[in-house]
C-alpha atoms as a PDB file:
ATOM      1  CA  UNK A   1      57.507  35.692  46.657  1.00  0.00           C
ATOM      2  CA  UNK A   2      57.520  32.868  44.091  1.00  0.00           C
ATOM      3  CA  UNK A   3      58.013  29.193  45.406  1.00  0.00           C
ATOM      4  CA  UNK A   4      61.618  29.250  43.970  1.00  0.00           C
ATOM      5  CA  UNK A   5      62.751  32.153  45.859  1.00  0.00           C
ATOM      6  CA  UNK A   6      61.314  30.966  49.196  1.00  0.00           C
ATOM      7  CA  UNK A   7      63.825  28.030  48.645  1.00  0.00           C
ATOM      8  CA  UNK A   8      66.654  30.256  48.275  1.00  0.00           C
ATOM      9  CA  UNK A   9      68.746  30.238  51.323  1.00  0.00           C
ATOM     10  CA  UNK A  10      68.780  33.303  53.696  1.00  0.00           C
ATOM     11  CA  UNK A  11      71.096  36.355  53.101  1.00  0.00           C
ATOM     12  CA  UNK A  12      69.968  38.442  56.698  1.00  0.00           C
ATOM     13  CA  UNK A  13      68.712  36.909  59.763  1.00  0.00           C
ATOM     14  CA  UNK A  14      64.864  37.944  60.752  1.00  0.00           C
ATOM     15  CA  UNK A  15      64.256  40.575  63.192  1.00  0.00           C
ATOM     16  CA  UNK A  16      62.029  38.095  65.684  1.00  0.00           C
ATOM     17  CA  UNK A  17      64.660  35.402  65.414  1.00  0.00           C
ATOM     18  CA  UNK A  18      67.556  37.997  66.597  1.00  0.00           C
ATOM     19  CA  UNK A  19      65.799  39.049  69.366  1.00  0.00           C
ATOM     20  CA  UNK A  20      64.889  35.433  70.350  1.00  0.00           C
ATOM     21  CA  UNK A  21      68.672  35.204  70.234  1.00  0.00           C
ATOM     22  CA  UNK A  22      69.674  36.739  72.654  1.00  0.00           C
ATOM     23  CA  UNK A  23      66.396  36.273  74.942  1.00  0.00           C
ATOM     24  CA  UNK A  24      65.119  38.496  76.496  1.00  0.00           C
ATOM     25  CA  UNK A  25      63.375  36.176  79.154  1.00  0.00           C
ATOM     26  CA  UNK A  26      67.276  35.646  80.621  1.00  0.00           C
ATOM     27  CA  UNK A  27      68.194  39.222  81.123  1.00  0.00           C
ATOM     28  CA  UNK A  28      66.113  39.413  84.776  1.00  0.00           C
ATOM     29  CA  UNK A  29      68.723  37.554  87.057  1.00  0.00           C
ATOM     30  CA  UNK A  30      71.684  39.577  86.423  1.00  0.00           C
ATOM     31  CA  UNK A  31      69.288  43.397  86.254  1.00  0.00           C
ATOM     32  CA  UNK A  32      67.844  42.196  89.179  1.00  0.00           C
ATOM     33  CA  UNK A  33      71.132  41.540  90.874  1.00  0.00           C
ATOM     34  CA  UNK A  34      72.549  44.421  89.494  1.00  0.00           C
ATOM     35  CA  UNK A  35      69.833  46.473  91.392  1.00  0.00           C
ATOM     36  CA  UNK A  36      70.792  44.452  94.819  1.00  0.00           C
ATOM     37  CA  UNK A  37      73.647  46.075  94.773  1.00  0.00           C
ATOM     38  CA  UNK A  38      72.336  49.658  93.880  1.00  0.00           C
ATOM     39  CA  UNK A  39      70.201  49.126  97.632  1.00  0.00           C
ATOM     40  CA  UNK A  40      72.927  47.209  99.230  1.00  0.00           C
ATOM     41  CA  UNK A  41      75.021  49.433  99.086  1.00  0.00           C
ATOM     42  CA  UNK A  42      73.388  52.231 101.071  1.00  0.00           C
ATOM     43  CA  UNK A  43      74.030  55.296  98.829  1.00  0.00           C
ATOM     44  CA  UNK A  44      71.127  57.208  97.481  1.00  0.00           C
ATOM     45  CA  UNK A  45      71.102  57.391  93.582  1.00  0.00           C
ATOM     46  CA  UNK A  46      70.854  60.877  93.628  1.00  0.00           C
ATOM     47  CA  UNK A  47      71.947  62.568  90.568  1.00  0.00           C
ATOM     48  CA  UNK A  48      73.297  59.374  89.411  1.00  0.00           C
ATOM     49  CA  UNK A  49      70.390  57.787  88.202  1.00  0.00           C
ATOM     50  CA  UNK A  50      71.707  57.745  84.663  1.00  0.00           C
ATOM     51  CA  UNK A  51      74.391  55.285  86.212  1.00  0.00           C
ATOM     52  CA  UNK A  52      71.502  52.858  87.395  1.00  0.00           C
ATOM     53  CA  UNK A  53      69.538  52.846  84.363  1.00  0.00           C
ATOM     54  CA  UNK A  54      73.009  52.077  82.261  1.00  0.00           C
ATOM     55  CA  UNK A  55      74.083  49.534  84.426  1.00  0.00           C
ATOM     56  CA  UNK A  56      70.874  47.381  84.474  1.00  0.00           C
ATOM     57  CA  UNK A  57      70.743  47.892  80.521  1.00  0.00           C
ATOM     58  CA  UNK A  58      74.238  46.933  80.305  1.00  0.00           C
ATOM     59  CA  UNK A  59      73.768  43.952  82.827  1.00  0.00           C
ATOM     60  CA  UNK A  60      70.338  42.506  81.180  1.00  0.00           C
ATOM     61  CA  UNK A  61      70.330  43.448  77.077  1.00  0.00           C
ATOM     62  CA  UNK A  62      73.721  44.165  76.303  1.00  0.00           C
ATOM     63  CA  UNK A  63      75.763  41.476  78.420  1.00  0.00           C
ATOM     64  CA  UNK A  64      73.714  39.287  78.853  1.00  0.00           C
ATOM     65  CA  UNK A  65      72.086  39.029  75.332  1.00  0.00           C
ATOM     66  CA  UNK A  66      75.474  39.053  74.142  1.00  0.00           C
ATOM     67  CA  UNK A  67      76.088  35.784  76.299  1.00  0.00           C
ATOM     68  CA  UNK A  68      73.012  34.014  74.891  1.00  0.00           C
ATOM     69  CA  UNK A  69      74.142  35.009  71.213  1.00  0.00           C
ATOM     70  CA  UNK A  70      77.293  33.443  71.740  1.00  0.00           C
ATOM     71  CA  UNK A  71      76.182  30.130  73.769  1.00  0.00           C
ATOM     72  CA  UNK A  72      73.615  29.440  70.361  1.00  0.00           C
ATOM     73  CA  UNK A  73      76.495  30.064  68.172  1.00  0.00           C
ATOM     74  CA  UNK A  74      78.382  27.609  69.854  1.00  0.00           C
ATOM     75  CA  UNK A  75      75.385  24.932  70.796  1.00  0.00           C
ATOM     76  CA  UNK A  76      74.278  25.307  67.404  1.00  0.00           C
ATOM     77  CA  UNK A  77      74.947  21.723  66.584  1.00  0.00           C
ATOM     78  CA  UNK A  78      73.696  21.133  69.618  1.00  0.00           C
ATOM     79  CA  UNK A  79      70.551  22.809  69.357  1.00  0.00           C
ATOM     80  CA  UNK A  80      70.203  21.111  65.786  1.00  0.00           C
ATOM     81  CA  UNK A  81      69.065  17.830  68.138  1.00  0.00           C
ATOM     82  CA  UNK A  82      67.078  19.721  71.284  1.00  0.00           C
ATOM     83  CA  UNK A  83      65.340  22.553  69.381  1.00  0.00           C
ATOM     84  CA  UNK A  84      65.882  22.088  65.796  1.00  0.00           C
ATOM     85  CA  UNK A  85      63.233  25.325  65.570  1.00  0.00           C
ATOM     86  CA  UNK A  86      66.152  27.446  67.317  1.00  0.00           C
ATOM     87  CA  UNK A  87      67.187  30.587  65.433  1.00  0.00           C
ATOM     88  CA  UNK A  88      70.286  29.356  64.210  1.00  0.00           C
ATOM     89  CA  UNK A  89      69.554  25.821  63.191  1.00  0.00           C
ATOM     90  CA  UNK A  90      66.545  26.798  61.758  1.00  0.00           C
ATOM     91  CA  UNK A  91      68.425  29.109  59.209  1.00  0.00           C
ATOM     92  CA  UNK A  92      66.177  32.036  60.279  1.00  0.00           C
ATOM     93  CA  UNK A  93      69.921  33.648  61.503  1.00  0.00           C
ATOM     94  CA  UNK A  94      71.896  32.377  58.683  1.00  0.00           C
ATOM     95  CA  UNK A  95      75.465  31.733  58.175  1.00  0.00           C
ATOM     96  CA  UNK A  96      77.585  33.335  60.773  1.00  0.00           C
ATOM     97  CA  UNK A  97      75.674  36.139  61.631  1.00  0.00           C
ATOM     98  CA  UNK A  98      75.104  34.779  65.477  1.00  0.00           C
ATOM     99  CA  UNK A  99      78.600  34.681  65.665  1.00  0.00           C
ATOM    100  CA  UNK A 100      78.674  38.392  63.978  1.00  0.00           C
ATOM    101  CA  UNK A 101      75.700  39.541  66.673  1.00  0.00           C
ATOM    102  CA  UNK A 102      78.079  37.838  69.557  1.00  0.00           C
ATOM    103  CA  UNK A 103      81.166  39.651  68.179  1.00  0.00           C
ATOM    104  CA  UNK A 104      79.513  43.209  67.725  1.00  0.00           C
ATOM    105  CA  UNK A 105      77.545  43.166  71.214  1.00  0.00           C
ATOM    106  CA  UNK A 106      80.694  41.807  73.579  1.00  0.00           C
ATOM    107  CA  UNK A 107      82.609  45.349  71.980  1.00  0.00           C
ATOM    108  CA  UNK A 108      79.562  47.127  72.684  1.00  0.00           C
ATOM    109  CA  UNK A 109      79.428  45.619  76.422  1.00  0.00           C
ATOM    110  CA  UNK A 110      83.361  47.170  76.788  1.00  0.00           C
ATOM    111  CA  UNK A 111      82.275  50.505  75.635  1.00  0.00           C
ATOM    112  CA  UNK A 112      79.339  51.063  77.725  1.00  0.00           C
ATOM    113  CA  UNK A 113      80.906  49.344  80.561  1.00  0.00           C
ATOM    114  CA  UNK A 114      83.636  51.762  80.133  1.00  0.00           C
ATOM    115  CA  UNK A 115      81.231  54.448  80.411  1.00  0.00           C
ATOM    116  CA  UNK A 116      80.700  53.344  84.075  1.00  0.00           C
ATOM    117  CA  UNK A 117      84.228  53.835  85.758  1.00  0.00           C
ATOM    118  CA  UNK A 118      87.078  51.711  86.310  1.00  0.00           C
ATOM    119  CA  UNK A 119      85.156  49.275  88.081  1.00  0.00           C
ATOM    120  CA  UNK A 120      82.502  49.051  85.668  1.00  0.00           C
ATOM    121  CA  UNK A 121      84.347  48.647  83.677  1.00  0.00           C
ATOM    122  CA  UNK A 122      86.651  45.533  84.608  1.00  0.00           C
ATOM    123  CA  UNK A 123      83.409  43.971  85.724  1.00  0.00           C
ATOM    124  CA  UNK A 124      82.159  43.832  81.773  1.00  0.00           C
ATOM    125  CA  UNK A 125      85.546  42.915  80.799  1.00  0.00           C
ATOM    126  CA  UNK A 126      85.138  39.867  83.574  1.00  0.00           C
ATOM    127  CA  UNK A 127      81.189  39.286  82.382  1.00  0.00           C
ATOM    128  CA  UNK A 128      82.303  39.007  77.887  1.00  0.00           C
ATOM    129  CA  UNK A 129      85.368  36.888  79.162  1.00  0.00           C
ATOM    130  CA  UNK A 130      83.135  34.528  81.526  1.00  0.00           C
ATOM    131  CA  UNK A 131      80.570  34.287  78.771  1.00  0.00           C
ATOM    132  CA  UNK A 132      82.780  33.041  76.050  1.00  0.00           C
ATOM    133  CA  UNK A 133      85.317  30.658  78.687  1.00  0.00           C
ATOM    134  CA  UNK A 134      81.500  28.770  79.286  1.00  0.00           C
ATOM    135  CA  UNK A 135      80.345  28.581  75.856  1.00  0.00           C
ATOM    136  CA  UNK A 136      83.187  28.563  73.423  1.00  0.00           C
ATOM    137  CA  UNK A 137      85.991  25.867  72.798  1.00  0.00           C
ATOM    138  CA  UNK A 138      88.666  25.580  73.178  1.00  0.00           C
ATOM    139  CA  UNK A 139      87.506  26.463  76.772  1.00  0.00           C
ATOM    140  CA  UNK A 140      83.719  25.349  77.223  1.00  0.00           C
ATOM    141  CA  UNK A 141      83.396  25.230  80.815  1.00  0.00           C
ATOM    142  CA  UNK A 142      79.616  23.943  79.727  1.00  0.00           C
ATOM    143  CA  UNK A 143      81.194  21.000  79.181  1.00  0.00           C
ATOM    144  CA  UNK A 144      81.068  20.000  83.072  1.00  0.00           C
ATOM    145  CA  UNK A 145      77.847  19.902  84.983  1.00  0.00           C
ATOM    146  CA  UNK A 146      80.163  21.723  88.265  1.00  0.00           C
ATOM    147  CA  UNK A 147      82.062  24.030  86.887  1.00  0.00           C
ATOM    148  CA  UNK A 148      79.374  25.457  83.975  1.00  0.00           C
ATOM    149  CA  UNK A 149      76.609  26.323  86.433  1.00  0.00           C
ATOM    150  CA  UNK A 150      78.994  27.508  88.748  1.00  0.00           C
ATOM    151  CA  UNK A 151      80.283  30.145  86.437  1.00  0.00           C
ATOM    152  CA  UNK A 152      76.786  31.118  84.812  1.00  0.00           C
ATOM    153  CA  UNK A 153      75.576  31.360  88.743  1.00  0.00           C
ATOM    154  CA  UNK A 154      78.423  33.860  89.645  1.00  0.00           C
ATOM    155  CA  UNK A 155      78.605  35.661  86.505  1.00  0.00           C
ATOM    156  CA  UNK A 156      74.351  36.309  86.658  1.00  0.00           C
ATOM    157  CA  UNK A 157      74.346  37.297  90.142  1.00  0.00           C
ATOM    158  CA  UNK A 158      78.021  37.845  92.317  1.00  0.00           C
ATOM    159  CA  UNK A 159      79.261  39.969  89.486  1.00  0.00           C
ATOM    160  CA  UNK A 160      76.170  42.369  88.877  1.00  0.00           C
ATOM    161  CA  UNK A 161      75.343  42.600  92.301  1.00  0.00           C
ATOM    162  CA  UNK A 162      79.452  43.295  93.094  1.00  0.00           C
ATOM    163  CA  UNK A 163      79.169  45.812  90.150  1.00  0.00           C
ATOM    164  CA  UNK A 164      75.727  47.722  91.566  1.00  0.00           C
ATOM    165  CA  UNK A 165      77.424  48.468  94.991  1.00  0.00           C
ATOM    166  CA  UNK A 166      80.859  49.198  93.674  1.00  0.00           C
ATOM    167  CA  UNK A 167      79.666  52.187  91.486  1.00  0.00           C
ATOM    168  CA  UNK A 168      76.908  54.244  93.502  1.00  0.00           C
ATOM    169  CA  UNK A 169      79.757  53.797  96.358  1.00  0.00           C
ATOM    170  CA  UNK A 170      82.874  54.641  94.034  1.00  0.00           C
ATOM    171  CA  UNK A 171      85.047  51.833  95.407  1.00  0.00           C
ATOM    172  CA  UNK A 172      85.159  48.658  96.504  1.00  0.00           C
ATOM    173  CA  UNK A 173      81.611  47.267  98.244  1.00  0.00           C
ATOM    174  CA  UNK A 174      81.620  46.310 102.278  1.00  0.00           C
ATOM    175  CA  UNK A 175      82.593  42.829 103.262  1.00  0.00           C
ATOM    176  CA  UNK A 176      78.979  42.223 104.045  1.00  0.00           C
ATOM    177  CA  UNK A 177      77.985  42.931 100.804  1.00  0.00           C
ATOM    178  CA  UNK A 178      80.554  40.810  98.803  1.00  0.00           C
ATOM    179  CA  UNK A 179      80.132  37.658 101.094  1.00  0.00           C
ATOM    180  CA  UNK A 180      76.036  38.027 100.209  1.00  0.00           C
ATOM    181  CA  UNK A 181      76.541  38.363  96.522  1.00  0.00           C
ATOM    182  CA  UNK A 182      79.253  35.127  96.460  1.00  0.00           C
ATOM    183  CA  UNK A 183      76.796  33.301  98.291  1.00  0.00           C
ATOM    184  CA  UNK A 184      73.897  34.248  96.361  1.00  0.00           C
ATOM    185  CA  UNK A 185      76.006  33.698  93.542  1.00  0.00           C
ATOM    186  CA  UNK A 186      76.762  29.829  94.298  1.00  0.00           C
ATOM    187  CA  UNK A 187      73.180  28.987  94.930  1.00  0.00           C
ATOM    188  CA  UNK A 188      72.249  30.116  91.642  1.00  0.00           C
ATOM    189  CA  UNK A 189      74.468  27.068  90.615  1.00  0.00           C
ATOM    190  CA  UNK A 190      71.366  24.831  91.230  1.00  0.00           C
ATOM    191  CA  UNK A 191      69.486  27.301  89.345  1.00  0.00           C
ATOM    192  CA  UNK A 192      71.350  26.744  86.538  1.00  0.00           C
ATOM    193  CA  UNK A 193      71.265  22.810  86.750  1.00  0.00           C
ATOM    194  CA  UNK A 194      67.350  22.481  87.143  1.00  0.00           C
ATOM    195  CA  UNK A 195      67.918  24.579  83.816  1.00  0.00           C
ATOM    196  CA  UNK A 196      70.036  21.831  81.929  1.00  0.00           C
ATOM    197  CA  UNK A 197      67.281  19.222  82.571  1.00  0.00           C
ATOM    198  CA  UNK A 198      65.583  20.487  79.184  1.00  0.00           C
ATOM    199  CA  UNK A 199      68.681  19.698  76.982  1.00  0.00           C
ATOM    200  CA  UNK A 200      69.132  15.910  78.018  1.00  0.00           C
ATOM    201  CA  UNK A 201      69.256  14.162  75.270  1.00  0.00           C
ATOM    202  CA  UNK A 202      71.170  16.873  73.484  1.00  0.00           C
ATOM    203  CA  UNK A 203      73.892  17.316  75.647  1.00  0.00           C
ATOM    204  CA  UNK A 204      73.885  13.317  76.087  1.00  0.00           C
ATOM    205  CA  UNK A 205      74.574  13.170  72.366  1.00  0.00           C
ATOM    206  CA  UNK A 206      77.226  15.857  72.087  1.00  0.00           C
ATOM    207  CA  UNK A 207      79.099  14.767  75.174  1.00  0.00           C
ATOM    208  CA  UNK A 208      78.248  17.712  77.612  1.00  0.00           C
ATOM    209  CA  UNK A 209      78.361  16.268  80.976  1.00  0.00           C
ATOM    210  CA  UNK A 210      75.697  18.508  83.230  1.00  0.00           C
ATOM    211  CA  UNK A 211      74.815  16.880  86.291  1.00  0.00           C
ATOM    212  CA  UNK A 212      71.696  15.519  85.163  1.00  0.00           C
ATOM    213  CA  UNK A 213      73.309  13.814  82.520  1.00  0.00           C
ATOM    214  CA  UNK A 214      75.754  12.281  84.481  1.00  0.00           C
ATOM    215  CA  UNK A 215      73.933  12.156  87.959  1.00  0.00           C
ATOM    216  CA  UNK A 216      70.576  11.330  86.606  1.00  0.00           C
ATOM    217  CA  UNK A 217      67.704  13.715  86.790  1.00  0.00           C
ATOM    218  CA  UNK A 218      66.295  12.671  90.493  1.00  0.00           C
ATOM    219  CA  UNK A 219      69.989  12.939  91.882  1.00  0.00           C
ATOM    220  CA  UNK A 220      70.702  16.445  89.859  1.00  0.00           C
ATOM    221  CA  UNK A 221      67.450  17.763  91.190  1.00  0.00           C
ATOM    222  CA  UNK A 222      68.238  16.958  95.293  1.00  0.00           C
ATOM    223  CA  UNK A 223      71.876  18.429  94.526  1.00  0.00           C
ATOM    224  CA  UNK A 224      70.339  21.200  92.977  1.00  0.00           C
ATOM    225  CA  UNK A 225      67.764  21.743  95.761  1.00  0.00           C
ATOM    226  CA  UNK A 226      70.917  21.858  98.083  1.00  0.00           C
ATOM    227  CA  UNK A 227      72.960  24.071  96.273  1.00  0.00           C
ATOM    228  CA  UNK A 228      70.378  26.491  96.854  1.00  0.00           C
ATOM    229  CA  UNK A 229      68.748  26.001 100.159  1.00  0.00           C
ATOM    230  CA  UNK A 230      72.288  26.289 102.098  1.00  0.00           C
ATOM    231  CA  UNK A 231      73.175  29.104 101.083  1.00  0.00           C
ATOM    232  CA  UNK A 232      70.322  30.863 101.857  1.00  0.00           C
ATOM    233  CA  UNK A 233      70.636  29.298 105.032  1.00  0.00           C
ATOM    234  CA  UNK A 234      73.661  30.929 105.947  1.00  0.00           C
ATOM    235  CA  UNK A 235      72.706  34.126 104.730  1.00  0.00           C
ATOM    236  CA  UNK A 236      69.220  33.942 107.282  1.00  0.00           C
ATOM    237  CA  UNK A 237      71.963  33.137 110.151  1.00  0.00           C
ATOM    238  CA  UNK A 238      74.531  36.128 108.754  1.00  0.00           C
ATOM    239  CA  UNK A 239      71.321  38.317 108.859  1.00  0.00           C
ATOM    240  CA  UNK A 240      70.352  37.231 112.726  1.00  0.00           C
ATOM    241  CA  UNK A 241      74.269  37.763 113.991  1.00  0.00           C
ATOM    242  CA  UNK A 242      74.129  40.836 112.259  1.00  0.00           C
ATOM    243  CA  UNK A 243      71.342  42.444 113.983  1.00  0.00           C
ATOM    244  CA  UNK A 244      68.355  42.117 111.285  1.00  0.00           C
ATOM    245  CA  UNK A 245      66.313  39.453 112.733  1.00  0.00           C
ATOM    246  CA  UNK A 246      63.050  40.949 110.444  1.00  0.00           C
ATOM    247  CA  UNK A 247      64.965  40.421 107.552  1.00  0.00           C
ATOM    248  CA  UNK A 248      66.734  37.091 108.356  1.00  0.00           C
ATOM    249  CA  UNK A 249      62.641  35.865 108.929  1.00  0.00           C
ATOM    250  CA  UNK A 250      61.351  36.975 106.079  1.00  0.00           C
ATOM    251  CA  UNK A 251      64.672  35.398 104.241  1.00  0.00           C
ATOM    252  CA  UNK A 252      63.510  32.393 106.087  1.00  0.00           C
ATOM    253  CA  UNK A 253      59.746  32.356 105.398  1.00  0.00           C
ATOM    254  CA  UNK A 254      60.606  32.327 101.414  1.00  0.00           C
ATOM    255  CA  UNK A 255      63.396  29.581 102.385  1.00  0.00           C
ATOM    256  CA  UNK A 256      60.758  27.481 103.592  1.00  0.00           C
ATOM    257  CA  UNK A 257      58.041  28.005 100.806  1.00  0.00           C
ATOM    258  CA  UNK A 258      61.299  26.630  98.551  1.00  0.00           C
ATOM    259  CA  UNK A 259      61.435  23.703 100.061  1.00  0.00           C
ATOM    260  CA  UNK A 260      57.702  22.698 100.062  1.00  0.00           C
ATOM    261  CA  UNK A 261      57.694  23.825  96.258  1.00  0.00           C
ATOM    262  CA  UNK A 262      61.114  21.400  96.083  1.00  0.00           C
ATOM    263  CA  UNK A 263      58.859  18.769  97.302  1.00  0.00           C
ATOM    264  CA  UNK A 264      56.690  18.850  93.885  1.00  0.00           C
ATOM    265  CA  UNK A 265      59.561  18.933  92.288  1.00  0.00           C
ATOM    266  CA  UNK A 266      61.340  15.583  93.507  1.00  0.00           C
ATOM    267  CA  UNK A 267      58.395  13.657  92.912  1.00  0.00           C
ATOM    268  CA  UNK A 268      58.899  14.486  88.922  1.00  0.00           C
ATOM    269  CA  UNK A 269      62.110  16.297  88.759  1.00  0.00           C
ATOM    270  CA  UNK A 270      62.694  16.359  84.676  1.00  0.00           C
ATOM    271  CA  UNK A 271      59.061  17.097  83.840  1.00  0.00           C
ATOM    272  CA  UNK A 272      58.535  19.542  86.907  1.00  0.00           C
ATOM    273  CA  UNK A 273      61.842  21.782  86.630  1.00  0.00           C
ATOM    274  CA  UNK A 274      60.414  24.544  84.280  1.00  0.00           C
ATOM    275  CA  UNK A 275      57.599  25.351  86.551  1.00  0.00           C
ATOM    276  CA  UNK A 276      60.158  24.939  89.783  1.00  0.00           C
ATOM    277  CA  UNK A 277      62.508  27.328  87.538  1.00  0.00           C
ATOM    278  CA  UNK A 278      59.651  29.997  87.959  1.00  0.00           C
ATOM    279  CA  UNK A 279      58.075  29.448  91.328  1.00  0.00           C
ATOM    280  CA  UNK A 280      61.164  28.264  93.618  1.00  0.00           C
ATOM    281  CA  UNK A 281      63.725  30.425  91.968  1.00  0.00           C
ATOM    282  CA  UNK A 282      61.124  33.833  92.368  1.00  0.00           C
ATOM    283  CA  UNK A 283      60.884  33.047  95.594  1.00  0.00           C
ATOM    284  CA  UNK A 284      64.947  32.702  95.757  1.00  0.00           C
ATOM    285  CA  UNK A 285      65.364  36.252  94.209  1.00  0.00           C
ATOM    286  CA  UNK A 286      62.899  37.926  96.244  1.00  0.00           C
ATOM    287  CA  UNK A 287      65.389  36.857  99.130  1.00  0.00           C
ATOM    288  CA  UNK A 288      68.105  38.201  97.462  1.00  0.00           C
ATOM    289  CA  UNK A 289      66.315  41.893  97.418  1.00  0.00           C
ATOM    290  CA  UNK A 290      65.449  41.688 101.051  1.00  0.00           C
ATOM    291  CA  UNK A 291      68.790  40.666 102.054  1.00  0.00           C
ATOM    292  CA  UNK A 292      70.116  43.797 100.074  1.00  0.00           C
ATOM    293  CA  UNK A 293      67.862  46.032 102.014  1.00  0.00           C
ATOM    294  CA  UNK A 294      69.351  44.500 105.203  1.00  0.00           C
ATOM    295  CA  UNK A 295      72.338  45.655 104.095  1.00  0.00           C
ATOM    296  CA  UNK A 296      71.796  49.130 103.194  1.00  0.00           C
ATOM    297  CA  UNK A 297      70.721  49.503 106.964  1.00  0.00           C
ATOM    298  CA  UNK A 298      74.384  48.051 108.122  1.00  0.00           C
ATOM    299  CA  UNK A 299      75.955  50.913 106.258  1.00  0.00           C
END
């Protein structure tokens, strides 16, 4: 390649850049939620295997990846001030071919999803809309530091956990079930926070009012801490009342390592939420797949 042509600007995005677009790293939460419900809901794959193996493709790669695709299409200006070296602002996905990748995997989301049943089915149609109501205008739930996480934290785990149960059992989950995934579901709202601390001074420029923006980084971090200890708490009491005391202490044991592991993270809370991000919130998820094995045993 001569130095002229190196200058020329992009025609087609590069292969590692796509797949950095729609990050694969994300895709865990809502597969791993997705497979809470499989076990919650008590039924034995069976023959249906082909059913769990679509639905946690569909949940991480497809959906998922299709909601990261369009969030950097619509951060890209954004992203242009936190991580200039982003695929989009970076040019290595040119023009609007994020927007194009966004487009082409939220119709590919509706026809696999439609491949799973009715309710399947209106659970991708609720996971595309949720994705582009948080990222696009003239919508942007993103905007607020309430109302964004909240959405993110019940679209990654209520929904695919809802969704898992619902189709091994062919109708609507158990109470038991639903309450767990909505609860599960808020917590990950301070998931999502401790996740806005690396796009400060971005979202500070462009407006975007996440809580540790507006609250301040020490404050966002406690509320954060909250949002997802008292949850959990009520799920370790649900799981006691409901006659699964091993559970609801093992629930509790991993509630308690969170809060010593929140300790390291209040005493530095912007430069300490990416490692809290993977030690507190594995230890959050691990209580999410105990609590659905709980469950299976109420059915």
């Amino acid at each position: 390649m001569t130095v002229s042509e190196s200058l020329q600007p992009r025609r087609f995005p590069e292969p590692a850049a796509l797949l950095r677009l729609i990050k694969p790293i994300t895709w865990f939460p809502p597969m791993w939620a997705y497979l809470c419900g499989i076990v919650s809901s008590g039924v034995w794959p069976g023959g249906q295997w082909e059913i769990v193996v679509l639905g946690v493709i569909l949940a991480g790669p497809i959906v998922c990846g299709m909601s990261q695709a369009a969030n950097d299409w619509c951060d890209r200006h954004v992203d242009a001030i936190n991580e200039p070296d982003r695929p989009i602002p970076s040019g290595r996905v040119p023009g609007r071919w994020g927007l194009w990748v966004a487009l082409a995997m939220s119709a590919l989301a509706l026809f696999v999803g439609w491949q799973l049943g009715p309710w399947g089915f209106g659970a991708t149609v609720a996971a595309v809309a949720a994705a582009w109501v948080y990222s696009a205008e003239p919508f942007r739930w993103k905007r607020s530091g309430w109302w964004g996480p909240g959405l993110v934290g019940l679209s990654y785990e209520t929904l695919p956990w809802f969704t898992g149960a619902a189709i091994l059992a062919a109708g609507a989950p158990r109470f038991e079930i639903v309450l767990v995934a909505v609860l599960y579901g808020l917590g990950a709202h301070g998931i999502m926070t401790l996740n806005d601390f690396k796009a400060l001074e971005g979202d500070r420029a462009t407006g975007l009012r996440s809580l540790p923006v507006v609250l301040g980084p020490e404050i966002a971090a406690r509320i954060a801490a909250i949002g997802m200890a008292l949850p959990q708490m009520l799920v370790v009491a649900m799981l006691f009342v409901w006659g699964r005391p091993v559970h609801g202490a093992a629930v509790a044991v991993l509630l308690l390592l969170q809060f010593a592991a929140m300790r390291v993270l209040f005493r530095d809370p912007k430069g300490r939420a990416p490692w809290y991000n993977a030690t507190g919130v594995m230890l959050y998820v691990a209580g999410m797949m105990v609590t659905a094995f709980a469950l299976r045993g109420l059915g």
